[in-house]
PDB file of N, CA and C in Angstrom:
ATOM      1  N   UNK A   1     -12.448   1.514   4.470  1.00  0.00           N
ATOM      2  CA  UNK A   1     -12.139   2.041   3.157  1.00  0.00           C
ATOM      3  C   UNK A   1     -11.981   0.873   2.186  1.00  0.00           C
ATOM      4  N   UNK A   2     -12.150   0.997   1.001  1.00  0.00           N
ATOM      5  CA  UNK A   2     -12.066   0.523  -0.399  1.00  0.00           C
ATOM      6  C   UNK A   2     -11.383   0.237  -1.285  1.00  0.00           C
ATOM      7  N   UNK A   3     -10.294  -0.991  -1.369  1.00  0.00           N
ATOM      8  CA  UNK A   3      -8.957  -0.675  -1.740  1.00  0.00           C
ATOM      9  C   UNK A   3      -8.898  -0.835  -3.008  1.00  0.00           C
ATOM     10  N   UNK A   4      -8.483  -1.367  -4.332  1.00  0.00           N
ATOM     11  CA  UNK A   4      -8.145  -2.088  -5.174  1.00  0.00           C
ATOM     12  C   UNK A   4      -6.824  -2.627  -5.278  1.00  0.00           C
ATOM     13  N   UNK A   5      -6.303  -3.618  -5.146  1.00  0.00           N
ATOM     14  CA  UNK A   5      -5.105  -4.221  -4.233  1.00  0.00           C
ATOM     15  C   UNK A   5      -4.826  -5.522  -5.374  1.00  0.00           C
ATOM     16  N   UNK A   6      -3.542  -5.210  -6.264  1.00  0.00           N
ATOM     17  CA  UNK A   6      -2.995  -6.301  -6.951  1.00  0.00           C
ATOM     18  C   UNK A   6      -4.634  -6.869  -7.575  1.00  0.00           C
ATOM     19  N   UNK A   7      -5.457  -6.075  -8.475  1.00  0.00           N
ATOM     20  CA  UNK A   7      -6.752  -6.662  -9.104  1.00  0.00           C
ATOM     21  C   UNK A   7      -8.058  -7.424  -8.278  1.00  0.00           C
ATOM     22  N   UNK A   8      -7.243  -7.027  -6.620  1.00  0.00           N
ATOM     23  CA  UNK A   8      -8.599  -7.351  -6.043  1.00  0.00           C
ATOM     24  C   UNK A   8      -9.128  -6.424  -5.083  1.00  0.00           C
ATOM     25  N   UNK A   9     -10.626  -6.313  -4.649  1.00  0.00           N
ATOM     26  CA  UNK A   9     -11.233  -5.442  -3.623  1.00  0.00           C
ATOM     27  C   UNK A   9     -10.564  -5.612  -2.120  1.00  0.00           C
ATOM     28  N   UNK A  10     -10.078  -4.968  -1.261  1.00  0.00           N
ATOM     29  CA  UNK A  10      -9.883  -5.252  -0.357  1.00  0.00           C
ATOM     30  C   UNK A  10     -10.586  -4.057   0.356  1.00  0.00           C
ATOM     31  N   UNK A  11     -11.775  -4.678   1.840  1.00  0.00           N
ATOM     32  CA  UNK A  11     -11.958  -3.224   2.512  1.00  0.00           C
ATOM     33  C   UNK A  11     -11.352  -3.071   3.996  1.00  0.00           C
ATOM     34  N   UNK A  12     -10.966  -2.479   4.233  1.00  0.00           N
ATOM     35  CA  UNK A  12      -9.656  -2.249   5.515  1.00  0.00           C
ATOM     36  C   UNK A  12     -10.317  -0.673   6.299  1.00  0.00           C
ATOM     37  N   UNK A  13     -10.469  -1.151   7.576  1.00  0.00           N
ATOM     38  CA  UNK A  13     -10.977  -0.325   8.462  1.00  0.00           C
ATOM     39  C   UNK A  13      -9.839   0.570   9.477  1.00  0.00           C
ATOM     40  N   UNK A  14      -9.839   1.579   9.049  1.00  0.00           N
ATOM     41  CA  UNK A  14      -8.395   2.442  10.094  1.00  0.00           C
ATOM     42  C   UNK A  14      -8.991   2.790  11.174  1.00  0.00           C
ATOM     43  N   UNK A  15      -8.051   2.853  12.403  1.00  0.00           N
ATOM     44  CA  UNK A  15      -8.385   3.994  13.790  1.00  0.00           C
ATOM     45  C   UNK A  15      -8.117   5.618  12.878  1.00  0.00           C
ATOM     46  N   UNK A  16      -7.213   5.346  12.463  1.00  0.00           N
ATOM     47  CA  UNK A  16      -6.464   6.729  12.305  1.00  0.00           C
ATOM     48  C   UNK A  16      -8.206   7.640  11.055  1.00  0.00           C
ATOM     49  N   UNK A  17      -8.312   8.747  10.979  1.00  0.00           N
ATOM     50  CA  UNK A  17      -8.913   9.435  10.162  1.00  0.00           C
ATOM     51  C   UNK A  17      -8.632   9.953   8.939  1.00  0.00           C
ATOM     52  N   UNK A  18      -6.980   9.695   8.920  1.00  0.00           N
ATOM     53  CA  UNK A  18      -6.717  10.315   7.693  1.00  0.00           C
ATOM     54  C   UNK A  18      -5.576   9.339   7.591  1.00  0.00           C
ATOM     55  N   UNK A  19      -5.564   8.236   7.138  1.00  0.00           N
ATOM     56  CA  UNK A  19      -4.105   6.751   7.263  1.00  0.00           C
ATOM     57  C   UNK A  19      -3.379   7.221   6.099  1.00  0.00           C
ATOM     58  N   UNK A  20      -2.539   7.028   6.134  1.00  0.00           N
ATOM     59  CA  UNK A  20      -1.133   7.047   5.051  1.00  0.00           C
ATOM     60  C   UNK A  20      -0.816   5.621   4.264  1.00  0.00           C
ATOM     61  N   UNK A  21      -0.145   5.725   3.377  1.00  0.00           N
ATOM     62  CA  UNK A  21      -0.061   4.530   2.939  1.00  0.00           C
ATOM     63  C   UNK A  21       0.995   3.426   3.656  1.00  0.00           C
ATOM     64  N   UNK A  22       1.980   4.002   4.373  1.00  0.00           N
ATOM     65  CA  UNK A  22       2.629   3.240   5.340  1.00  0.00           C
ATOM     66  C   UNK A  22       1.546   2.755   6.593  1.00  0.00           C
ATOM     67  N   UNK A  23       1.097   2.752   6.904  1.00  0.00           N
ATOM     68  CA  UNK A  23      -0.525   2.384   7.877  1.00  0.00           C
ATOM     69  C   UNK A  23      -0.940   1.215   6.880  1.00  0.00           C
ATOM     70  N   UNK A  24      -1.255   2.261   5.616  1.00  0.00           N
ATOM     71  CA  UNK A  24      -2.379   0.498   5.058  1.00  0.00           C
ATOM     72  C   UNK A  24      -1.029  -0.678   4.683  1.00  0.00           C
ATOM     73  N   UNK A  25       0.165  -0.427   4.196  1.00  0.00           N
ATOM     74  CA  UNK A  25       1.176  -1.682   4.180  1.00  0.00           C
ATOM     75  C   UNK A  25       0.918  -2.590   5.743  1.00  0.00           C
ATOM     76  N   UNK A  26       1.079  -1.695   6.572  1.00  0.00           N
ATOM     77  CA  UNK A  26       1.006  -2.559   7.971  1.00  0.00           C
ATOM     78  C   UNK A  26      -0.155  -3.339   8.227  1.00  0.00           C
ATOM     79  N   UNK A  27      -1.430  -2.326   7.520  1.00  0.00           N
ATOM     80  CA  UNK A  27      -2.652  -2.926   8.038  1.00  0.00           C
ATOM     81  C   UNK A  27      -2.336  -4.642   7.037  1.00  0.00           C
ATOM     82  N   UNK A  28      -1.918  -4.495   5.988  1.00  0.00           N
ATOM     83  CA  UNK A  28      -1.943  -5.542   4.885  1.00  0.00           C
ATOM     84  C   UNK A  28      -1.365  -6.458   5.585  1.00  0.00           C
ATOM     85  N   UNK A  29      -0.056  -6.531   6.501  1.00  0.00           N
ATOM     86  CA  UNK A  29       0.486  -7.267   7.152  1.00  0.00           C
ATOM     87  C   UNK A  29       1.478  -7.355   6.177  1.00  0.00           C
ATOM     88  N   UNK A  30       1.997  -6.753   5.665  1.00  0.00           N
ATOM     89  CA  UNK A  30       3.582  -6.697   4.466  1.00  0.00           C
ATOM     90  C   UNK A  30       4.795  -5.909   4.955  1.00  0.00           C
ATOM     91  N   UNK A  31       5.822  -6.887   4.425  1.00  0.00           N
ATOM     92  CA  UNK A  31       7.173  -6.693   5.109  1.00  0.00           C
ATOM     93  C   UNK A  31       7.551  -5.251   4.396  1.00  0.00           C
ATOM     94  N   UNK A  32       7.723  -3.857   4.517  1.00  0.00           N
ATOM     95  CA  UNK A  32       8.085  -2.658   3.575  1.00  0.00           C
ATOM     96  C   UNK A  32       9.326  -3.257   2.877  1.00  0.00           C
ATOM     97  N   UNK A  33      10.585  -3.902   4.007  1.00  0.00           N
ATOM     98  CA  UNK A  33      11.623  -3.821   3.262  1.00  0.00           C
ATOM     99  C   UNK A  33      11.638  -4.773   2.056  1.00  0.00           C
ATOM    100  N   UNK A  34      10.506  -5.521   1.600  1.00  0.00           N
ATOM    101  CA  UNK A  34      10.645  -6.557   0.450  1.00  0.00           C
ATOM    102  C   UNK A  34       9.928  -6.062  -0.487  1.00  0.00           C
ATOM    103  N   UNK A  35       8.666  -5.215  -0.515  1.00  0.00           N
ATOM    104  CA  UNK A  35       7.910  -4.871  -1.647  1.00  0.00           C
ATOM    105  C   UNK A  35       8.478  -3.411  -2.505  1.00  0.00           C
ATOM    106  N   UNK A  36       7.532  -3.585  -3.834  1.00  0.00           N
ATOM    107  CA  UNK A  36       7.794  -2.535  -4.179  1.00  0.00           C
ATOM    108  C   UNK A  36       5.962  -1.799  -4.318  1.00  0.00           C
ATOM    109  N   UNK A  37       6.045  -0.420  -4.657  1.00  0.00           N
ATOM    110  CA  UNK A  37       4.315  -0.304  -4.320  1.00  0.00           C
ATOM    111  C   UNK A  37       3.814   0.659  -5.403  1.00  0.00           C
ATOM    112  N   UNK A  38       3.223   0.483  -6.268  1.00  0.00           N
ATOM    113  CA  UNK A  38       2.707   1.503  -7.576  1.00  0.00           C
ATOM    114  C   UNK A  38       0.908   1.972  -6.581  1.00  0.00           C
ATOM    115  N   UNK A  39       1.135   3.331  -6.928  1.00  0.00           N
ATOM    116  CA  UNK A  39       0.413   3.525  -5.518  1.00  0.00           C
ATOM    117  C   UNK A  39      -0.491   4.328  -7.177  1.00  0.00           C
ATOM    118  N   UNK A  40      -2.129   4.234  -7.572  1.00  0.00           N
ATOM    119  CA  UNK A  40      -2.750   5.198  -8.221  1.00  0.00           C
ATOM    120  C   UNK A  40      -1.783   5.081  -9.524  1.00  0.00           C
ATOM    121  N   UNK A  41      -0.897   3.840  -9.941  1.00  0.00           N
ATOM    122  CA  UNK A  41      -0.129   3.941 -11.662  1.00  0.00           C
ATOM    123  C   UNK A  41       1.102   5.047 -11.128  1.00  0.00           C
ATOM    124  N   UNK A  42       2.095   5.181  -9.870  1.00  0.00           N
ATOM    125  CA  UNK A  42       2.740   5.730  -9.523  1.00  0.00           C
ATOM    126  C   UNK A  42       3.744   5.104  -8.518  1.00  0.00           C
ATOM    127  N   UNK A  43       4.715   4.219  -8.892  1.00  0.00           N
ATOM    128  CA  UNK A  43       5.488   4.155  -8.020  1.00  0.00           C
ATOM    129  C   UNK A  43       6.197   4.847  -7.173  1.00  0.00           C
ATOM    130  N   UNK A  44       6.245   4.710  -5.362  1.00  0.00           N
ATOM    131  CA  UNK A  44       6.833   5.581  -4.643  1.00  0.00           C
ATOM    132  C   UNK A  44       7.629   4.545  -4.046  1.00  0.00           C
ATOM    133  N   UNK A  45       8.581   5.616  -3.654  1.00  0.00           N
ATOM    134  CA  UNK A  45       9.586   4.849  -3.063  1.00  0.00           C
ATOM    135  C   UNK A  45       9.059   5.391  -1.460  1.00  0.00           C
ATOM    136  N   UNK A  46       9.912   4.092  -0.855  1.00  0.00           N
ATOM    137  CA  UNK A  46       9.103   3.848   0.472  1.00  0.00           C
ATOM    138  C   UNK A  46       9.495   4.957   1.482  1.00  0.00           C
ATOM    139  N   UNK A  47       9.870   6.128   1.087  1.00  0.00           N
ATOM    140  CA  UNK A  47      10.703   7.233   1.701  1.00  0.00           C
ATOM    141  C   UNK A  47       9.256   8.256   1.706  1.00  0.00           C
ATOM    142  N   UNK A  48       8.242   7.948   0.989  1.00  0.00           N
ATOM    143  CA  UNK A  48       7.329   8.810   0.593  1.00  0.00           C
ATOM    144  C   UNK A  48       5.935   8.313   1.103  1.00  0.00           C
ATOM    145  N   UNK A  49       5.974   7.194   1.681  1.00  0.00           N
ATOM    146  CA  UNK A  49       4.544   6.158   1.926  1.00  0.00           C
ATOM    147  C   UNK A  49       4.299   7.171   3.249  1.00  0.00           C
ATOM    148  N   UNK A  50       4.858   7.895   4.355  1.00  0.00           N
ATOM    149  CA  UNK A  50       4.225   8.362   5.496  1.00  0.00           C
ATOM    150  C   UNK A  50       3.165   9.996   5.062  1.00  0.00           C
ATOM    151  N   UNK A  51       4.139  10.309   3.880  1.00  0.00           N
ATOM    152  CA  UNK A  51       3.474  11.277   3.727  1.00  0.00           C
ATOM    153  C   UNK A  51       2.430  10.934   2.926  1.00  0.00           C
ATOM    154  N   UNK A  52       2.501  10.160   1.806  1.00  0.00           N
ATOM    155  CA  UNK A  52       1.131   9.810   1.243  1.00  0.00           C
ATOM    156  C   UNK A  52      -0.314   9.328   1.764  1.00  0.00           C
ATOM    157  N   UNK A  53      -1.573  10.418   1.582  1.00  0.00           N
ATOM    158  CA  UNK A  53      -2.566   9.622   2.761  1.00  0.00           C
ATOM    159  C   UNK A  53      -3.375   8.652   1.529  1.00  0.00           C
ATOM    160  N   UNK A  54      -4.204   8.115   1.888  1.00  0.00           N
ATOM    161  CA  UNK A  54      -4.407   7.351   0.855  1.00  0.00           C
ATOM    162  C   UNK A  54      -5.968   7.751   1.333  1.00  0.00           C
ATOM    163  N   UNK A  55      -6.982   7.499   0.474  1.00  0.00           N
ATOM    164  CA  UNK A  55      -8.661   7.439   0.434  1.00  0.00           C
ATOM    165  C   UNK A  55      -9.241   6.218  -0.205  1.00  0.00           C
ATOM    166  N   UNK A  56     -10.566   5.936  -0.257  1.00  0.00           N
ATOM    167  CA  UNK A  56     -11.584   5.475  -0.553  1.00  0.00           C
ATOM    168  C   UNK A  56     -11.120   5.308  -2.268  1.00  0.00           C
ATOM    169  N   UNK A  57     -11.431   3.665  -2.771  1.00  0.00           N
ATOM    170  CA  UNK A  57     -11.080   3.549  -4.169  1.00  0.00           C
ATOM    171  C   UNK A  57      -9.643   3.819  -4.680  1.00  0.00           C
ATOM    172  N   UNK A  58      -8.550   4.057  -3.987  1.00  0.00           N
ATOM    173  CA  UNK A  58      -7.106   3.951  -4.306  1.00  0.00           C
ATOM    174  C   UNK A  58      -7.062   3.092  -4.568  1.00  0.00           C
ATOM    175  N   UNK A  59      -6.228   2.333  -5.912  1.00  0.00           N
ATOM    176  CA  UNK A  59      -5.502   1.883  -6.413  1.00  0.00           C
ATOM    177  C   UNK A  59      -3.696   1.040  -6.190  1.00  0.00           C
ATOM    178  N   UNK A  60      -3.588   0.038  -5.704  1.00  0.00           N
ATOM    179  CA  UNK A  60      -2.139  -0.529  -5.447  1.00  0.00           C
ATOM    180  C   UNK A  60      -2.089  -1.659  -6.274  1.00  0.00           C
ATOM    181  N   UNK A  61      -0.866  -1.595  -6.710  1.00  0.00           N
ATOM    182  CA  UNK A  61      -0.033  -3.097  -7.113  1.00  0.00           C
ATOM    183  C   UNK A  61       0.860  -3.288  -5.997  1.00  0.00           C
ATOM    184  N   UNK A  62       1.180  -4.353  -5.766  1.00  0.00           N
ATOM    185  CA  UNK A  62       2.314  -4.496  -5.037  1.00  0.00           C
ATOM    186  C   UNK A  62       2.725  -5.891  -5.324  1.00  0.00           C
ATOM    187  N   UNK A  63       4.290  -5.357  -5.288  1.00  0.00           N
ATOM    188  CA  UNK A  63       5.297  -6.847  -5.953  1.00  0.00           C
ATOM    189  C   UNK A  63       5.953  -7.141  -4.874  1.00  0.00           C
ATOM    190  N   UNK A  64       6.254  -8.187  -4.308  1.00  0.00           N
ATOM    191  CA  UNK A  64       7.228  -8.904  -3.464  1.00  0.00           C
ATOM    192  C   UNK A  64       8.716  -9.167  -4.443  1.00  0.00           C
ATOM    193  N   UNK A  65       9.752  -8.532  -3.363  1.00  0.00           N
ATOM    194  CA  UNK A  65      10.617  -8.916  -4.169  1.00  0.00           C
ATOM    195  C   UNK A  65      11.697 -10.233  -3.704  1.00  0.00           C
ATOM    196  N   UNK A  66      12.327 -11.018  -4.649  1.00  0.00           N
ATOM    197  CA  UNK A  66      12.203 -12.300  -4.254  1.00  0.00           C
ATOM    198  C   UNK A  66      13.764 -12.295  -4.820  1.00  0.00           C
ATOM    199  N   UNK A  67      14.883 -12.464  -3.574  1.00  0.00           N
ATOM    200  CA  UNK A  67      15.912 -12.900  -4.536  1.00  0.00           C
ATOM    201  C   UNK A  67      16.458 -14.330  -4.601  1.00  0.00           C
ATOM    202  N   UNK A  68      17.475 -14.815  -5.084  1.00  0.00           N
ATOM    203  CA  UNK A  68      17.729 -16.130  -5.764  1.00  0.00           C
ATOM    204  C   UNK A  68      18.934 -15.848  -6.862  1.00  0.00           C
ATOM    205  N   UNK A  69      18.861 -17.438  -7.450  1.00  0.00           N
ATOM    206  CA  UNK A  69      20.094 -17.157  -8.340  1.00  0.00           C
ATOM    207  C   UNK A  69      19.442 -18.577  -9.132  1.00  0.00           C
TER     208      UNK A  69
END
């Protein structure tokens, strides 16, 4: 599948037939508990990524969140 990922193409191949967006975070190799994820101009909170399936040409930003002082 066909991602658009933080302004770039990414293509990512699933076992699964119908992957969720918690699947493609893993496939990405990203920590859940640090990002945040605008999934299609829609931020979800990560309570919602198993049920979301994702397709061909979806849309992600994703921010690392970074704390400090």
């Amino acid at each position: 599948m066909k991602f658009l990922i933080n302004g770039e193409i990414k293509i990512i191949n699933f076992q699964e037939s119908t992957p969720n967006l918690e699947v493609l975070i893993a496939a990405l190799g990203l920590n859940p508990k640090i990002i945040v994820v605008e999934f299609n101009g829609v931020i979800l909170s990560q309570q919602k990524w198993k049920n979301q399936q994702v397709k061909n040409e979806d849309r992600l930003e994703i921010v690392t969140v970074v704390g400090g002082g």
